[in-house]
PDB file of N, CA and C in Angstrom:
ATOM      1  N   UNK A   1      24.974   1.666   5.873  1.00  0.00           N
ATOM      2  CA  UNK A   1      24.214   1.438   4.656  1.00  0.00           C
ATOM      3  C   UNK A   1      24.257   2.710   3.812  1.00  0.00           C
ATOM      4  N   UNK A   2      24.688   2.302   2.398  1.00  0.00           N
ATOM      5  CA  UNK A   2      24.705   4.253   1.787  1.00  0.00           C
ATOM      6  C   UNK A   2      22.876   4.413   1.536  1.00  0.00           C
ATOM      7  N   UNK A   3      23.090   5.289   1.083  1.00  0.00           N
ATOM      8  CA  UNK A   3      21.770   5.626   0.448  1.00  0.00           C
ATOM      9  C   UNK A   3      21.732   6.651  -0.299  1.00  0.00           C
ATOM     10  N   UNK A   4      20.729   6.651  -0.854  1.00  0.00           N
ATOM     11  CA  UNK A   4      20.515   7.561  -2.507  1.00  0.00           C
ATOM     12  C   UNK A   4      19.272   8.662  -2.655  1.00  0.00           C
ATOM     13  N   UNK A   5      19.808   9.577  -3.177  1.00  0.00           N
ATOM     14  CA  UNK A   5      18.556  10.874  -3.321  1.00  0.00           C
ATOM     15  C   UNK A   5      17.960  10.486  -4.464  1.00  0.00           C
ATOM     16  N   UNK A   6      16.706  10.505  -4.475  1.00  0.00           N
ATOM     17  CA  UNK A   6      15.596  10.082  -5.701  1.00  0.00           C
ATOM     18  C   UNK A   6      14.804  12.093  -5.865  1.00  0.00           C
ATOM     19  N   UNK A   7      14.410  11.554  -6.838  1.00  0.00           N
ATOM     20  CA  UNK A   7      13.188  12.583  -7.199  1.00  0.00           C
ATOM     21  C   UNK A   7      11.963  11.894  -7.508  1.00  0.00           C
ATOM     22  N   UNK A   8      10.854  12.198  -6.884  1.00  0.00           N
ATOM     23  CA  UNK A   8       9.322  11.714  -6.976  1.00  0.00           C
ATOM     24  C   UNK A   8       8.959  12.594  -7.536  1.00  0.00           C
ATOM     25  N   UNK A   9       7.386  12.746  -8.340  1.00  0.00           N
ATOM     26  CA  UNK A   9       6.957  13.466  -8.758  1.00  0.00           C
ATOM     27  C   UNK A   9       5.621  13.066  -8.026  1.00  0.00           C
ATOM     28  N   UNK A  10       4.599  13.931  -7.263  1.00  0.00           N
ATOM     29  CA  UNK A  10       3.641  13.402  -7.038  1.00  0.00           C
ATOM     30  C   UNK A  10       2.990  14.429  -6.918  1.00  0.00           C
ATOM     31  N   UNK A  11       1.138  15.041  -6.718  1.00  0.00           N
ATOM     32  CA  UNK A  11       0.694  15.829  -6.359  1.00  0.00           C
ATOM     33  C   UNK A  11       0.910  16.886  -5.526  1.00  0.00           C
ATOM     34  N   UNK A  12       1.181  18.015  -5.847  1.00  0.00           N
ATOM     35  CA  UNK A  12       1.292  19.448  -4.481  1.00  0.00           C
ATOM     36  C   UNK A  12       0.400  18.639  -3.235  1.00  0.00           C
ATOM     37  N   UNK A  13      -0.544  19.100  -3.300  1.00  0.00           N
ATOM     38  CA  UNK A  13      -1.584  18.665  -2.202  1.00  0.00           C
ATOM     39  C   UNK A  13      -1.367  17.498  -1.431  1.00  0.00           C
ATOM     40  N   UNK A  14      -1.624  16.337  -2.462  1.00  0.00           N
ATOM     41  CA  UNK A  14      -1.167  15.299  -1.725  1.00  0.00           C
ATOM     42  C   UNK A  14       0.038  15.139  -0.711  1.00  0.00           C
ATOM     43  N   UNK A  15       1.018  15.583  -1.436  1.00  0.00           N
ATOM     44  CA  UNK A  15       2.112  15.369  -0.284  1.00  0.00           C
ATOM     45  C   UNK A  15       2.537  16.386   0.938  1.00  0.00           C
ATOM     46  N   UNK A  16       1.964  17.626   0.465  1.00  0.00           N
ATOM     47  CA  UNK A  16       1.631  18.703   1.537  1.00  0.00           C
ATOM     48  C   UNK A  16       0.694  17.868   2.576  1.00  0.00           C
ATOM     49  N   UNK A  17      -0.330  17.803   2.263  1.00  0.00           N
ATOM     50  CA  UNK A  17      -1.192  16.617   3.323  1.00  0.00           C
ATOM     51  C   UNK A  17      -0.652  15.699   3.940  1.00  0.00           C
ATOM     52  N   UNK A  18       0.323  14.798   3.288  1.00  0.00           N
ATOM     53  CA  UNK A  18       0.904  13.514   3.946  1.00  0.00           C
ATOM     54  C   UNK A  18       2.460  13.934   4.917  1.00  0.00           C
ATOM     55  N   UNK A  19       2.879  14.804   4.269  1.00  0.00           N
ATOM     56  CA  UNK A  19       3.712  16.043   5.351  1.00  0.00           C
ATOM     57  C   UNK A  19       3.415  16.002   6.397  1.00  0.00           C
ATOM     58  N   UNK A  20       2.385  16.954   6.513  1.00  0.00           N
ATOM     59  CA  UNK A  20       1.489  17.020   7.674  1.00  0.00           C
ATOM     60  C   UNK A  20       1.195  16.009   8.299  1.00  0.00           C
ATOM     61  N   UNK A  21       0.706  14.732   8.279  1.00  0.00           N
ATOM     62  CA  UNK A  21       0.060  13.365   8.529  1.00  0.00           C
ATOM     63  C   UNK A  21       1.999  12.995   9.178  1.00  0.00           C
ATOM     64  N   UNK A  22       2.512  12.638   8.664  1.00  0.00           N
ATOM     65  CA  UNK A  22       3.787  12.305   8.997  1.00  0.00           C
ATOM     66  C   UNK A  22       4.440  13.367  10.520  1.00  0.00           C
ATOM     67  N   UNK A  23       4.524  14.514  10.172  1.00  0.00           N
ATOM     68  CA  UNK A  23       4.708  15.552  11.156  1.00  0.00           C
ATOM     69  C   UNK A  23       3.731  15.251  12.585  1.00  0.00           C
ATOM     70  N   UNK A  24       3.115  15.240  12.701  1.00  0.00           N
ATOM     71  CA  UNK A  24       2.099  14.823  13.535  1.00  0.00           C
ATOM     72  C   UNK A  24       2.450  13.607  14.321  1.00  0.00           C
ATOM     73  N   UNK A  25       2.367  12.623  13.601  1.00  0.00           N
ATOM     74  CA  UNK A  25       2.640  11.417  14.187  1.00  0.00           C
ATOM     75  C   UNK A  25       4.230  11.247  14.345  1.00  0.00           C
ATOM     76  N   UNK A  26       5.434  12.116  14.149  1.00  0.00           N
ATOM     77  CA  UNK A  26       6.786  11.820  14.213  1.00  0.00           C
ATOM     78  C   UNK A  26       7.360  11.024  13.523  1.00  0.00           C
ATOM     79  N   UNK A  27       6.865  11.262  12.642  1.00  0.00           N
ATOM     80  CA  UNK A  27       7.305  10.438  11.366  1.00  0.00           C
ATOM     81  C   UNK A  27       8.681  11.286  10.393  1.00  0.00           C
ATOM     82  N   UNK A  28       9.749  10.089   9.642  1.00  0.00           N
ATOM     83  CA  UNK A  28       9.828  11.165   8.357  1.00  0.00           C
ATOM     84  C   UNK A  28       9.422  10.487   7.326  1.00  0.00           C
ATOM     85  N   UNK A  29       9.581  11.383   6.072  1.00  0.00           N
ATOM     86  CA  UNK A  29       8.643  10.784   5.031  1.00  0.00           C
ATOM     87  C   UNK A  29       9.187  10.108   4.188  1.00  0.00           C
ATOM     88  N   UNK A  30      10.393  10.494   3.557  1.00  0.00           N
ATOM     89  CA  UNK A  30      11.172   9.255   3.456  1.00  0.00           C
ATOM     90  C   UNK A  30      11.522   7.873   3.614  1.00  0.00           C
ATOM     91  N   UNK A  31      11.326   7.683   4.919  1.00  0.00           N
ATOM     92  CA  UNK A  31      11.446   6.670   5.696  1.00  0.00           C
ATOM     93  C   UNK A  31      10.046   5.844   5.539  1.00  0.00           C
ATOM     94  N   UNK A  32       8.868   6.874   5.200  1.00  0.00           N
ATOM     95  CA  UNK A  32       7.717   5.907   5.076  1.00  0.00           C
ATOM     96  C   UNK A  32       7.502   5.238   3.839  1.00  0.00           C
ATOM     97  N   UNK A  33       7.999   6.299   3.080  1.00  0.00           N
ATOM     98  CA  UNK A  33       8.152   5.534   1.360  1.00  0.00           C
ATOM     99  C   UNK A  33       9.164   4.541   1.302  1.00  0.00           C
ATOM    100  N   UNK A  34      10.245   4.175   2.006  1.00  0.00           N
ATOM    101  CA  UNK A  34      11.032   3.468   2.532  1.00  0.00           C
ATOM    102  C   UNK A  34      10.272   1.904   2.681  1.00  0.00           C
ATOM    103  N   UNK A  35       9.811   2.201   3.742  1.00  0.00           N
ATOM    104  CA  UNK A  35       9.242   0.984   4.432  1.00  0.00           C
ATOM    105  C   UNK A  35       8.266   0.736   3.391  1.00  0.00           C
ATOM    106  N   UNK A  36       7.444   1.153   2.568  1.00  0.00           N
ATOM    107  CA  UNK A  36       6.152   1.063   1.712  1.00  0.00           C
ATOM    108  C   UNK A  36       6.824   0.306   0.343  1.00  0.00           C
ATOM    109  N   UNK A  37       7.957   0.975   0.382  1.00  0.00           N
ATOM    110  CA  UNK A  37       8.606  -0.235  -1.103  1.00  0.00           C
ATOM    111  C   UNK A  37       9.358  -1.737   0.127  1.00  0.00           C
ATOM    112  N   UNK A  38       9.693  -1.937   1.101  1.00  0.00           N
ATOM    113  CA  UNK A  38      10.347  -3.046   1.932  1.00  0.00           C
ATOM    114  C   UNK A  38       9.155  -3.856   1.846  1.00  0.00           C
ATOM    115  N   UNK A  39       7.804  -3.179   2.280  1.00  0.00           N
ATOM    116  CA  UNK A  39       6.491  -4.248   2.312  1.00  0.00           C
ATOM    117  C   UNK A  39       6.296  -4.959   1.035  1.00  0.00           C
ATOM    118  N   UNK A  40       5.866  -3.646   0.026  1.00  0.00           N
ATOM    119  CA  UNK A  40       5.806  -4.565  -1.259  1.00  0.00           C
ATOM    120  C   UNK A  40       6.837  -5.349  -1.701  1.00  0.00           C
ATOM    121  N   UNK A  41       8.099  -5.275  -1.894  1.00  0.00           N
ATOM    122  CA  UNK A  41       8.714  -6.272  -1.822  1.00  0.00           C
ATOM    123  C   UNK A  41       8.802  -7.738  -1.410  1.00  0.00           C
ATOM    124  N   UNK A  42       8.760  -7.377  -0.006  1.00  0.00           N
ATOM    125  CA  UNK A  42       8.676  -8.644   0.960  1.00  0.00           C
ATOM    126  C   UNK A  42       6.813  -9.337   0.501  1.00  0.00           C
ATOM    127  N   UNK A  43       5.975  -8.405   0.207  1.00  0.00           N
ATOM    128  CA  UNK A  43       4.628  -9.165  -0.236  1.00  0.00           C
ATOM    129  C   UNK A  43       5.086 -10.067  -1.424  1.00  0.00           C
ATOM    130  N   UNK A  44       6.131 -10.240  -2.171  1.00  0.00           N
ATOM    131  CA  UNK A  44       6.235 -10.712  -3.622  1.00  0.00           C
ATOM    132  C   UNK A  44       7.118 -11.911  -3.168  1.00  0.00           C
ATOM    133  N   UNK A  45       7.417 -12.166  -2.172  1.00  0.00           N
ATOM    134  CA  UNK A  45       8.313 -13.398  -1.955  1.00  0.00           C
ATOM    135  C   UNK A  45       6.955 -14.602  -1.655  1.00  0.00           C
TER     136      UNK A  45
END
């Protein structure tokens, strides 16, 4: 599957925090924004 580099713009803090939150649990973060646009998606069918 290819895939593509984006640029987000979102809060310092916030995503320093959700870093962390991700790190912790073995997460990457990518992958969660990933899955977070697959849900909404799949919610619209």
């Amino acid at each position: 599957m290819d895939t593509k580099n984006i640029t987000l713009k979102v809060k310092s803090e916030l995503y320093d925090t959700y870093r962390e939150f991700c790190k912790k649990k073995g997460w990457i973060v990518s992958r969660q924004f990933e899955i977070m646009i697959e849900e909404q998606m799949n919610d619209e069918k």
